[in-house]
Protein backbone atom coordinates (compact mmCIF):
# COMPACT_ATOMS: atom_id res chain seq x y z
CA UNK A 1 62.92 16.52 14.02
CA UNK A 2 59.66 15.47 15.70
CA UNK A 3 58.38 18.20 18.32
CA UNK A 4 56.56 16.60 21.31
CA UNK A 5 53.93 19.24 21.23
CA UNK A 6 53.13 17.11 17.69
CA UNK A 7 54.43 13.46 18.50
CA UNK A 8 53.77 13.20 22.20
CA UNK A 9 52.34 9.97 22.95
CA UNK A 10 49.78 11.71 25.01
CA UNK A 11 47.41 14.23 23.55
CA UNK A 12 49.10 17.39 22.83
CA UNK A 13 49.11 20.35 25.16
CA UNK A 14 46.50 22.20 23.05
CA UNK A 15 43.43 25.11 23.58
CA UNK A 16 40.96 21.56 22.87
CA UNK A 17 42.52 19.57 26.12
CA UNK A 18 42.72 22.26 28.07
CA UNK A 19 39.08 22.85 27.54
CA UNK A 20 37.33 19.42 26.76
CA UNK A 21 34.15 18.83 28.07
CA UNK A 22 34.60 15.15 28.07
CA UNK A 23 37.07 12.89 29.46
CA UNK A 24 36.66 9.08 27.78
CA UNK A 25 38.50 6.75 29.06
CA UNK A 26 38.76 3.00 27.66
CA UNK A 27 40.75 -0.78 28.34
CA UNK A 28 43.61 -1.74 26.66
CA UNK A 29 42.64 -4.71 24.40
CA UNK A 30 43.29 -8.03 26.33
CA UNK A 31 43.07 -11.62 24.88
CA UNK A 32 41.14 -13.54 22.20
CA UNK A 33 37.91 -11.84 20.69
CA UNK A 34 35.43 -12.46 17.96
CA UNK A 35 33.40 -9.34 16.53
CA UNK A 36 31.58 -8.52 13.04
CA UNK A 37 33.31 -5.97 12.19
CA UNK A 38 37.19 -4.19 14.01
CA UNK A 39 37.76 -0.98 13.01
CA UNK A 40 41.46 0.27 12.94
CA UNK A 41 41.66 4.03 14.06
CA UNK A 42 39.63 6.17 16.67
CA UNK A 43 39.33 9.09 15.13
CA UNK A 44 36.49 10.33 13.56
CA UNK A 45 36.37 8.20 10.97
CA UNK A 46 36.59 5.20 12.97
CA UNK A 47 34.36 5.67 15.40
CA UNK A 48 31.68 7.19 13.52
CA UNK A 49 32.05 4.23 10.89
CA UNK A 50 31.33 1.82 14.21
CA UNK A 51 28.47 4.24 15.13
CA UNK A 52 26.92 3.69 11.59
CA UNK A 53 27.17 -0.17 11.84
CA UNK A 54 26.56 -0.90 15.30
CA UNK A 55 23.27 1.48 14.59
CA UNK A 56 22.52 -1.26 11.60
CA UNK A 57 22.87 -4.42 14.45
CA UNK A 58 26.29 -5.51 13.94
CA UNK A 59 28.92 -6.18 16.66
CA UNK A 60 31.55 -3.63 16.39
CA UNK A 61 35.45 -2.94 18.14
CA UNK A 62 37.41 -0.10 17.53
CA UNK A 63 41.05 -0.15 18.12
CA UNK A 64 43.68 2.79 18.44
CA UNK A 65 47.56 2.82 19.00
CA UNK A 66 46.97 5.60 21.51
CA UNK A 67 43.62 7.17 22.62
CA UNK A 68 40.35 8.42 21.01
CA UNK A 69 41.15 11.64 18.91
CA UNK A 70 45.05 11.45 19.41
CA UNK A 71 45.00 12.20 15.97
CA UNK A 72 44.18 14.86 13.85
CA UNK A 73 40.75 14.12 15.07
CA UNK A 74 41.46 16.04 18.09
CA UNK A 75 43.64 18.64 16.85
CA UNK A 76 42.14 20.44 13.90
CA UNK A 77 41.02 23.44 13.07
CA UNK A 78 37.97 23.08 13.65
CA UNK A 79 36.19 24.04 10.69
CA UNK A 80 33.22 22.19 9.54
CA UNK A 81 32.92 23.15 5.78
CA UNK A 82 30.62 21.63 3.03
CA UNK A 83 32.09 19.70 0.18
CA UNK A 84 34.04 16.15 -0.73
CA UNK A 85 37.61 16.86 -2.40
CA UNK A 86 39.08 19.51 -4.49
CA UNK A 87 38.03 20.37 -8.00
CA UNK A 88 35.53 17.36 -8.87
CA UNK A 89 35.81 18.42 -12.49
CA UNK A 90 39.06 17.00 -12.58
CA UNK A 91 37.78 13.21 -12.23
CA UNK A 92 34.86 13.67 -14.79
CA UNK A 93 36.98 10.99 -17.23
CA UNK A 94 36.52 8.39 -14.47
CA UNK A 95 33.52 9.08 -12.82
CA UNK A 96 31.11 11.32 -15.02
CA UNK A 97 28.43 13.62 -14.77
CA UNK A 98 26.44 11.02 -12.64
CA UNK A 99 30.08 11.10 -10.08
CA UNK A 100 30.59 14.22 -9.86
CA UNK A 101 27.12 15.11 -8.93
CA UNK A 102 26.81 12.37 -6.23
CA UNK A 103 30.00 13.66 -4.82
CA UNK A 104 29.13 17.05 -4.76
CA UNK A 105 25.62 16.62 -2.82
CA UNK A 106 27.96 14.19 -0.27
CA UNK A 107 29.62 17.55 0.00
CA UNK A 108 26.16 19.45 1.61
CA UNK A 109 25.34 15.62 3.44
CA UNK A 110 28.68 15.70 5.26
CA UNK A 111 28.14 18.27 7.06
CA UNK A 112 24.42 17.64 8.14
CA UNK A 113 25.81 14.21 9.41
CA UNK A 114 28.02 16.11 11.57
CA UNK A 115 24.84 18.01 12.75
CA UNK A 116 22.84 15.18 13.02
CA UNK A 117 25.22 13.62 15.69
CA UNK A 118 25.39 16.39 17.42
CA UNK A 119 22.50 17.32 17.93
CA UNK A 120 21.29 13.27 18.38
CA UNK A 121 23.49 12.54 21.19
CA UNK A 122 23.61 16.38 22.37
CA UNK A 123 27.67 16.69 21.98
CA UNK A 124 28.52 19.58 23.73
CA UNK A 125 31.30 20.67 21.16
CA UNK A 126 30.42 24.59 20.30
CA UNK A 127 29.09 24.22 17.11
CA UNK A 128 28.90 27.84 15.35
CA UNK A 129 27.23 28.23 12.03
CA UNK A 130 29.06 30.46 9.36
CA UNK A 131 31.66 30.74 7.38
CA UNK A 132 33.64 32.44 4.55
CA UNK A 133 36.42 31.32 1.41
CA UNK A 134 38.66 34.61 1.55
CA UNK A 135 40.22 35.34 -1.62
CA UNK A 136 44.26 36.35 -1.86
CA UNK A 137 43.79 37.06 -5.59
CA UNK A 138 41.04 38.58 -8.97
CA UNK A 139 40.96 34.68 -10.37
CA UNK A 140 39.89 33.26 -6.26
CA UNK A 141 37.01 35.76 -6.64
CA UNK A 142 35.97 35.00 -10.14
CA UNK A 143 36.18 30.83 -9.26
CA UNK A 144 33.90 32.17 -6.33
CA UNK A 145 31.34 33.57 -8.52
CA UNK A 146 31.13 30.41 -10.20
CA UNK A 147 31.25 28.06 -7.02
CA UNK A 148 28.31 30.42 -6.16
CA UNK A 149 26.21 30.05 -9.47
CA UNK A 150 26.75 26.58 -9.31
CA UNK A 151 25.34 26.33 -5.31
CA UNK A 152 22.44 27.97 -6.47
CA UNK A 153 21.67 26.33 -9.63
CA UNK A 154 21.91 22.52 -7.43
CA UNK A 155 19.64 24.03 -4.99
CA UNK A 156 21.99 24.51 -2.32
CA UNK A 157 19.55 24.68 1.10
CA UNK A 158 21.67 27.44 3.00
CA UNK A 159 22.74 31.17 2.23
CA UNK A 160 25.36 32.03 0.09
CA UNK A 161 26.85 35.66 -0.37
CA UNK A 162 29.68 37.01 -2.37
CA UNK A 163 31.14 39.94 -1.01
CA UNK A 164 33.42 42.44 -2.56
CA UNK A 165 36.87 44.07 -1.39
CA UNK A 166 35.22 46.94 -0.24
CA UNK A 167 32.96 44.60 2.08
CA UNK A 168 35.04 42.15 3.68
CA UNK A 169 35.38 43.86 6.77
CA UNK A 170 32.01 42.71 7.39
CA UNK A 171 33.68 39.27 8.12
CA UNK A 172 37.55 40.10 8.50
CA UNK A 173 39.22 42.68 10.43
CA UNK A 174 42.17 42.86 7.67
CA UNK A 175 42.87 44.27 4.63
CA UNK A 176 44.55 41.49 3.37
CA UNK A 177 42.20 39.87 1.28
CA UNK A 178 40.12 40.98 -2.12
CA UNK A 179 37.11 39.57 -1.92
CA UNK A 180 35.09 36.10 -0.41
CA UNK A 181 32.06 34.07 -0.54
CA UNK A 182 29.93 33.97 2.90
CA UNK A 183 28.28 29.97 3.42
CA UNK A 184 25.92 30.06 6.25
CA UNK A 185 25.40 26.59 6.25
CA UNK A 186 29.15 25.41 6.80
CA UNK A 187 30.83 26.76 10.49
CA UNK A 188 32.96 25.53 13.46
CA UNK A 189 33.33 23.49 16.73
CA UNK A 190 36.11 21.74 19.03
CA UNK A 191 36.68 18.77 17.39
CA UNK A 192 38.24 16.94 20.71
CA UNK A 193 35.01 17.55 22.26
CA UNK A 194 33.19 16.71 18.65
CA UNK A 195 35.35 13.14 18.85
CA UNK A 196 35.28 12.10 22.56
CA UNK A 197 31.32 12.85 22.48
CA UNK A 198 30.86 10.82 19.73
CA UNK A 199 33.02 7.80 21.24
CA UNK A 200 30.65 8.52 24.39
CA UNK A 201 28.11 8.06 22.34
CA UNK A 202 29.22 4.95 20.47
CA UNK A 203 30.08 3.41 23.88
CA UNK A 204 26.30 3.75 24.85
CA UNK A 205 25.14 1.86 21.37
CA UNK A 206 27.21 -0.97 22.53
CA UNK A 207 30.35 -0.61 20.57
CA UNK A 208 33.75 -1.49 21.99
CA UNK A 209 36.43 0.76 22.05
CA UNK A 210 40.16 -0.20 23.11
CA UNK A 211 42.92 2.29 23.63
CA UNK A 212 46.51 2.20 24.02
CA UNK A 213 46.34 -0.94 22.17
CA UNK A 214 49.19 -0.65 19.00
CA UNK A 215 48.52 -3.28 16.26
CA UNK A 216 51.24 -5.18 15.16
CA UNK A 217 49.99 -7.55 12.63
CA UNK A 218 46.72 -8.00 10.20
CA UNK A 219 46.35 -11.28 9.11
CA UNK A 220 43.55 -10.71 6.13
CA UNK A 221 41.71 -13.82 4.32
CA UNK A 222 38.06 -15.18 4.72
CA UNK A 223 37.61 -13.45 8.15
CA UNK A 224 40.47 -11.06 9.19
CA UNK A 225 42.59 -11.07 12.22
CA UNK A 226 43.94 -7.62 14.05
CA UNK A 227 46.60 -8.85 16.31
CA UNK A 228 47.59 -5.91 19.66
CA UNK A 229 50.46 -6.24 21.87
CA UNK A 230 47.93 -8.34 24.16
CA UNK A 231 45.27 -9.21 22.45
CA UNK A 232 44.01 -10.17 19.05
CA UNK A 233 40.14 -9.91 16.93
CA UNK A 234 39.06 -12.30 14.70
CA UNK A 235 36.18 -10.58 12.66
CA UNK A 236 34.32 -11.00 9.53
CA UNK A 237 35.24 -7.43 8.03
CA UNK A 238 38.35 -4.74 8.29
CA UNK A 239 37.37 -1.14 8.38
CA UNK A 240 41.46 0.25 8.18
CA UNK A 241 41.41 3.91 9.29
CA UNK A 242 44.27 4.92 10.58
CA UNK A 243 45.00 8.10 7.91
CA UNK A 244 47.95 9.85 8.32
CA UNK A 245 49.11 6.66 11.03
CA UNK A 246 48.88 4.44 8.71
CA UNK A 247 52.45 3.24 8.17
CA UNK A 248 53.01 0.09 9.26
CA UNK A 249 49.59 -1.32 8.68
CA UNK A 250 48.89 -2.07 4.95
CA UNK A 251 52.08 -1.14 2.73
CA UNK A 252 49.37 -0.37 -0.29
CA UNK A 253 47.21 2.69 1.75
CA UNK A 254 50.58 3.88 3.61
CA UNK A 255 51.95 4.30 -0.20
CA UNK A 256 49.62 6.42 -1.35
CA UNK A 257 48.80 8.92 1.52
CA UNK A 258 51.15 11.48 3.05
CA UNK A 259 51.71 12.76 6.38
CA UNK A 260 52.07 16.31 6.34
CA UNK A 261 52.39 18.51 9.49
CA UNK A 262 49.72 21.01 10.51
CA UNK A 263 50.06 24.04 12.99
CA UNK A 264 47.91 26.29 15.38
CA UNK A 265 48.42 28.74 18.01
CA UNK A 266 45.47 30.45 20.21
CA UNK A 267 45.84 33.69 21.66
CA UNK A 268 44.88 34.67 25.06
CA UNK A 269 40.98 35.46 25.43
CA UNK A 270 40.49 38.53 23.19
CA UNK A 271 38.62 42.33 24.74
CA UNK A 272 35.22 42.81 22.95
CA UNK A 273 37.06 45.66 21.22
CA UNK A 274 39.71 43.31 19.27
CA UNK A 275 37.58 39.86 18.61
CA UNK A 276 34.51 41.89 17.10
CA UNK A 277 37.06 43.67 14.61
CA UNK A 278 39.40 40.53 14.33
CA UNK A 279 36.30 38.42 12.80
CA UNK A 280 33.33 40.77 13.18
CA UNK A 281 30.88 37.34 12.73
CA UNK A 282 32.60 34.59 14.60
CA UNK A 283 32.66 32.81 11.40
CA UNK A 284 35.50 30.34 10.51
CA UNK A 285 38.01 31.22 7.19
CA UNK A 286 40.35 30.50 5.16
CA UNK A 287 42.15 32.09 2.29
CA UNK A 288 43.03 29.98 -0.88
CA UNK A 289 46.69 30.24 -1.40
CA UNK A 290 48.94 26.58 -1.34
CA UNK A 291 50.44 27.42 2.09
CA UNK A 292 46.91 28.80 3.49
CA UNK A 293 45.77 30.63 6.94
CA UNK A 294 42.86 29.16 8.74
CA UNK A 295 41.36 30.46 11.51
CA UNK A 296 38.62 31.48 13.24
CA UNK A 297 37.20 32.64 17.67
CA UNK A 298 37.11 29.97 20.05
CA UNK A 299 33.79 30.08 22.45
CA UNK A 300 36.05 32.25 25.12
CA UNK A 301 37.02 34.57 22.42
CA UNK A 302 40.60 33.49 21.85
CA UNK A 303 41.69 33.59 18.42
CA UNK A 304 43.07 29.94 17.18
CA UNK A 305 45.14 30.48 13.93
CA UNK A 306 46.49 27.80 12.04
CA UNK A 307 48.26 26.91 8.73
CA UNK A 308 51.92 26.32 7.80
CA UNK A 309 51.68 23.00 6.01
CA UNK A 310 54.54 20.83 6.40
CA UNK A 311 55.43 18.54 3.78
CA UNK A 312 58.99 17.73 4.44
CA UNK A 313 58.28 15.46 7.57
CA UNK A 314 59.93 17.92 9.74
CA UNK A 315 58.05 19.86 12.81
CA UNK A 316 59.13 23.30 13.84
CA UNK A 317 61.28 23.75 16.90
CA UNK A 318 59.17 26.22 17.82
CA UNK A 319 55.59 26.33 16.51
CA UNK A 320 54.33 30.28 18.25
CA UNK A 321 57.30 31.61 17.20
CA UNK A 322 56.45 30.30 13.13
CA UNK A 323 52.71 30.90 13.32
CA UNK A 324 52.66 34.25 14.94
CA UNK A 325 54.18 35.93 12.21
CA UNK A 326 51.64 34.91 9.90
CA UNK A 327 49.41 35.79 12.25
CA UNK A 328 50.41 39.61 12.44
CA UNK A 329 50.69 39.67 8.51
CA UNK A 330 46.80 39.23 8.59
CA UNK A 331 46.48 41.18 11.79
CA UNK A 332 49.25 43.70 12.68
CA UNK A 333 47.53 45.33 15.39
CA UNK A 334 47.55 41.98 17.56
CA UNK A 335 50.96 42.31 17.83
CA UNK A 336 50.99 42.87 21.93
CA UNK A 337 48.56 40.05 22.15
CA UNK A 338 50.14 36.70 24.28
CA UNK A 339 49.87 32.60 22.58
CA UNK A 340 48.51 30.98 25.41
CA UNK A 341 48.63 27.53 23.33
CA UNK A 342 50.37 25.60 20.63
CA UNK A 343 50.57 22.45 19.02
CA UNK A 344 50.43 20.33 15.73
CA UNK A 345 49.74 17.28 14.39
CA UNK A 346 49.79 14.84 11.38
CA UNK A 347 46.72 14.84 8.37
CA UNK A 348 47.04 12.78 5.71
CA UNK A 349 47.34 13.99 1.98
CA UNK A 350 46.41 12.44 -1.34
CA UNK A 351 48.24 13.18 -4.44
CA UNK A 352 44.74 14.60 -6.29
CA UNK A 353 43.40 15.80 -2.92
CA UNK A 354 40.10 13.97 -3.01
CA UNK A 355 39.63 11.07 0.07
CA UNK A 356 40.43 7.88 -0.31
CA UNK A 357 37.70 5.56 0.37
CA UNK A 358 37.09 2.52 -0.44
CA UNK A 359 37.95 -1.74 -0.59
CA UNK A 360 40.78 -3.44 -0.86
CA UNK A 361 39.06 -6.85 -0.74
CA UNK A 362 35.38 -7.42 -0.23
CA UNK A 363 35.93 -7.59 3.42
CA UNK A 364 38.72 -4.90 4.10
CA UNK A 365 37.84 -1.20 3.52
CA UNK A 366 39.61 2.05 3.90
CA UNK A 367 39.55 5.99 4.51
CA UNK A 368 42.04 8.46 4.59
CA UNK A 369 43.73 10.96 2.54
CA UNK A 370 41.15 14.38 3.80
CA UNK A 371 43.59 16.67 2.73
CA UNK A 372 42.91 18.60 5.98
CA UNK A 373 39.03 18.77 5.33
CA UNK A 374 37.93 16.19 7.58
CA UNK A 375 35.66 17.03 9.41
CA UNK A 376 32.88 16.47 8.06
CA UNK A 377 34.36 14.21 4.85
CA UNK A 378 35.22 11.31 7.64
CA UNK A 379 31.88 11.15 8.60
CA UNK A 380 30.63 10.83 4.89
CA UNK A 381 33.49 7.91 4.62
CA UNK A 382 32.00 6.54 7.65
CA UNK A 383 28.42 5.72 6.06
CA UNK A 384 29.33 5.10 3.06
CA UNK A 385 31.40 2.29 4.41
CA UNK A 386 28.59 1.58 6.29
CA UNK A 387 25.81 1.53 3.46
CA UNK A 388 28.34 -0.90 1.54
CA UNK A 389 28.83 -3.08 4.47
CA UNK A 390 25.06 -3.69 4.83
CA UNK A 391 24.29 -3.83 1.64
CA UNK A 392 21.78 -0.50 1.46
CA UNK A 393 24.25 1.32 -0.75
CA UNK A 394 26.92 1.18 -3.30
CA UNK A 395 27.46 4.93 -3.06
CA UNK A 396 31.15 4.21 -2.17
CA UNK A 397 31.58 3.05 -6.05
CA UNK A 398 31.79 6.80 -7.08
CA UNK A 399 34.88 7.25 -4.72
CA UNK A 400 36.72 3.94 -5.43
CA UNK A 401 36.21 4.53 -9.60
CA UNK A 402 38.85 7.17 -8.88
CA UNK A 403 42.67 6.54 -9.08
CA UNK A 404 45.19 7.33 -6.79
CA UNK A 405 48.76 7.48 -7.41
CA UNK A 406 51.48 6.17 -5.20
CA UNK A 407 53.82 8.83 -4.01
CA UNK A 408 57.53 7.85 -5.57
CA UNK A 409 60.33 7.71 -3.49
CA UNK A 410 59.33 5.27 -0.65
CA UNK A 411 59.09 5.67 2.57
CA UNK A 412 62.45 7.55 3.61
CA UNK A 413 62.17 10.19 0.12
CA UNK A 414 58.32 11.22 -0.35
CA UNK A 415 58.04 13.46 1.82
CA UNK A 416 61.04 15.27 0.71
CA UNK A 417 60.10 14.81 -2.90
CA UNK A 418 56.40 16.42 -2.21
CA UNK A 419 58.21 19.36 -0.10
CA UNK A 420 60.16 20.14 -3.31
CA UNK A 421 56.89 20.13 -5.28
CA UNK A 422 54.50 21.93 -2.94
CA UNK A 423 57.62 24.63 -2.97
CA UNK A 424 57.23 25.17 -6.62
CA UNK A 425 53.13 25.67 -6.36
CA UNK A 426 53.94 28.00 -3.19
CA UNK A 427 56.56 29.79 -5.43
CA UNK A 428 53.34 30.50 -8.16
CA UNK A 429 51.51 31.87 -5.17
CA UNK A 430 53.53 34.39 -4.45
CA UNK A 431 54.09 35.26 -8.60
């Protein structure tokens, strides 16, 4: 069952629309065009990957089924935090010592991209430094120690602070949670007004943005053509980004990335009283089990709390009444507190968690696959696509070395297939 507060063809009745800042609005693709390079997908990666080039002299179009940051763009938590994939250590076999350390300082770079922008093209988007891993369990605390030695031993250029059980009310107003490690350099923002800035801002560079313009057909060869309901681009290279939207467009991507649902409520604004003990720093969190809480204060104070990963391509009915008892497991004594605001949406999951970026023929490349981290890894996709296109860079090499495994079952079964396995990892959780 698809909810409309998810599938809505129209962005979702959320805390971010109610409350952009911005209001983009752009044509529906109309007849024959010629461009450099058309970019599939106006979400962050999209658009910042157009930002990149257009920045480097080339003439760029973006196209999206719906509108800029219909996606999970526009819809996330909101949490900006360092780092490129899940356990790099895993991929050493493919991608070595020289990989994994390339990866890991794209890690600390994504995020000052995200900065960068901001601050470049002054995006009003409530950007909030701080934030802090929460550990359920002895071993999250002991993997933070050494996530921590590690940060320090690279040279890591922001503070870092494990804190104990007996300190993590310093940062959480629940005794849920044994222990955590503080990053001052990572933090939040509203991504819808993080995404419609940044379209504002490609706009101004001269890139060309259509909306509401569904692609029906890629025609791929010397020079590629993406043909709309009412329109069609020829162009020299194929930037695909359509993530967790991607079925339809290229059978390869849409085989090995998952759509998996994502949830969040936001309370009403919270009294002084209750948002200072809720999250005593305004910084963002998240615990580290398989079916984790994320949340963290919007700018009025309301808290937005999200989690409940959906792997079985099937929305709740009712998204406040799932979330909010989550939400009074962490905090009990928000229990009289009113959701003002709900809604979900679509990311897009890899089978080894890391992003998938990369070619699938000199002129056609590809992201997706964040794994519900990205934030700031689209806009490391975005230049690295970039670099490659222009020939500063083959950075990207390090990503595309890795392997990525199609999901079995085809279209109709892997979802249900993946909810059976996620259940198993959820089960170990809770054991």
């Amino acid at each position: 069952m698809l909810n409309p507060r998810t599938h809505s063809p129209t962005l979702p009745d959320s805390y971010y629309a109610a409350t952009r800042r911005y209001e983009p609005q752009f044509p529906a693709l109309e007849g024959d065009h010629h461009y450099d390079v058309c970019v599939v997908g106006a979400g962050y990666s999209g658009i910042n990957t157009a930002i990149e080039l257009q920045q480097r002299g080339y003439r760029v179009a973006v196209v999206d089924r719906f509108q800029v940051g219909w996606g999970a763009s526009g819809r996330n938590g909101g949490q900006l935090i360092r780092g490129i994939g899940h356990g790099l250590e895993q991929f050493r076999k493919e991608i070595g010592e020289e990989g994994i350390q390339a990866l890991a300082h794209m890690g600390f770079e994504a995020v000052d991209i995200v900065k960068q922008r901001i601050a470049d093209f002054d995006i009003q988007c409530d950007l909030k430094l701080g934030y802090c891993d929460l550990a359920n369990r002895k071993r999250h605390l002991r993997d933070f120690e050494e996530e921590k030695a590690w940060l320090d031993r690279v040279g890591y250029p922001h503070e870092t602070e494990l804190l104990e059980q007996s300190e993590m009310h310093q940062v959480v107003g629940s005794d849920r949670y044994v222990g955590g490690l503080i990053d001052r350099g990572s933090g939040h923002l509203h991504p819808l007004n993080l995404i419609h800035g940044e379209a504002l801002a490609a706009a101004y560079l001269g890139v060309h943005i259509f909306e509401h313009s569904p692609v029906i057909r890629i025609d791929e060869g010397d020079t590629c053509t993406v043909i709309t309901d009412r329109g069609r681009i020829e162009c020299n290279t194929l930037v695909l980004c359509a993530n967790a939207y991607v079925q339809g467009l290229n059978s390869t991507l849409e085989s090995k990335v998952l759509p998996a649902g994502s949830y969040i409520i936001a309370t009403e604004p919270l009294p002084e009283d209750i948002h200072t003990r809720v999250l005593p720093q305004d910084m963002a969190v998240c615990d580290q089990r398989v079916a984790l809480d994320y949340y963290r204060l919007s700018a009025d104070k309301r808290l937005l709390f999200g989690g409940r990963c959906n792997y079985s391509g099937r929305d709740p009915k009712h998204i406040a009444a799932t979330m909010r008892p989550d939400m009074l497991k962490v905090f009990p004594y928000l229990e009289d507190v009113k959701i003002e605001f709900e809604w979900g949406g679509m990311i897009g999951i890899g089978a080894n968690r890391l992003p998938q970026v990369g070619r699938l023929k000199p002129n056609v490349y590809f992201a997706q696959a964040y794994a519900g981290h990205g934030v700031n890894a689209s806009h490391m996709a975005a230049r690295l696509i970039a670099e490659s296109i222009h020939g500063e860079t083959e950075r990207i090499r390090h990503l595309e070395a890795v392997r990525h495994m199609r999901f079995p079952g085809g279209h109709r079964f892997r979802s249900p297939l993946l909810a059976l396995g996620m259940s198993y990892y959820r089960l170990l959780d809770l054991f």
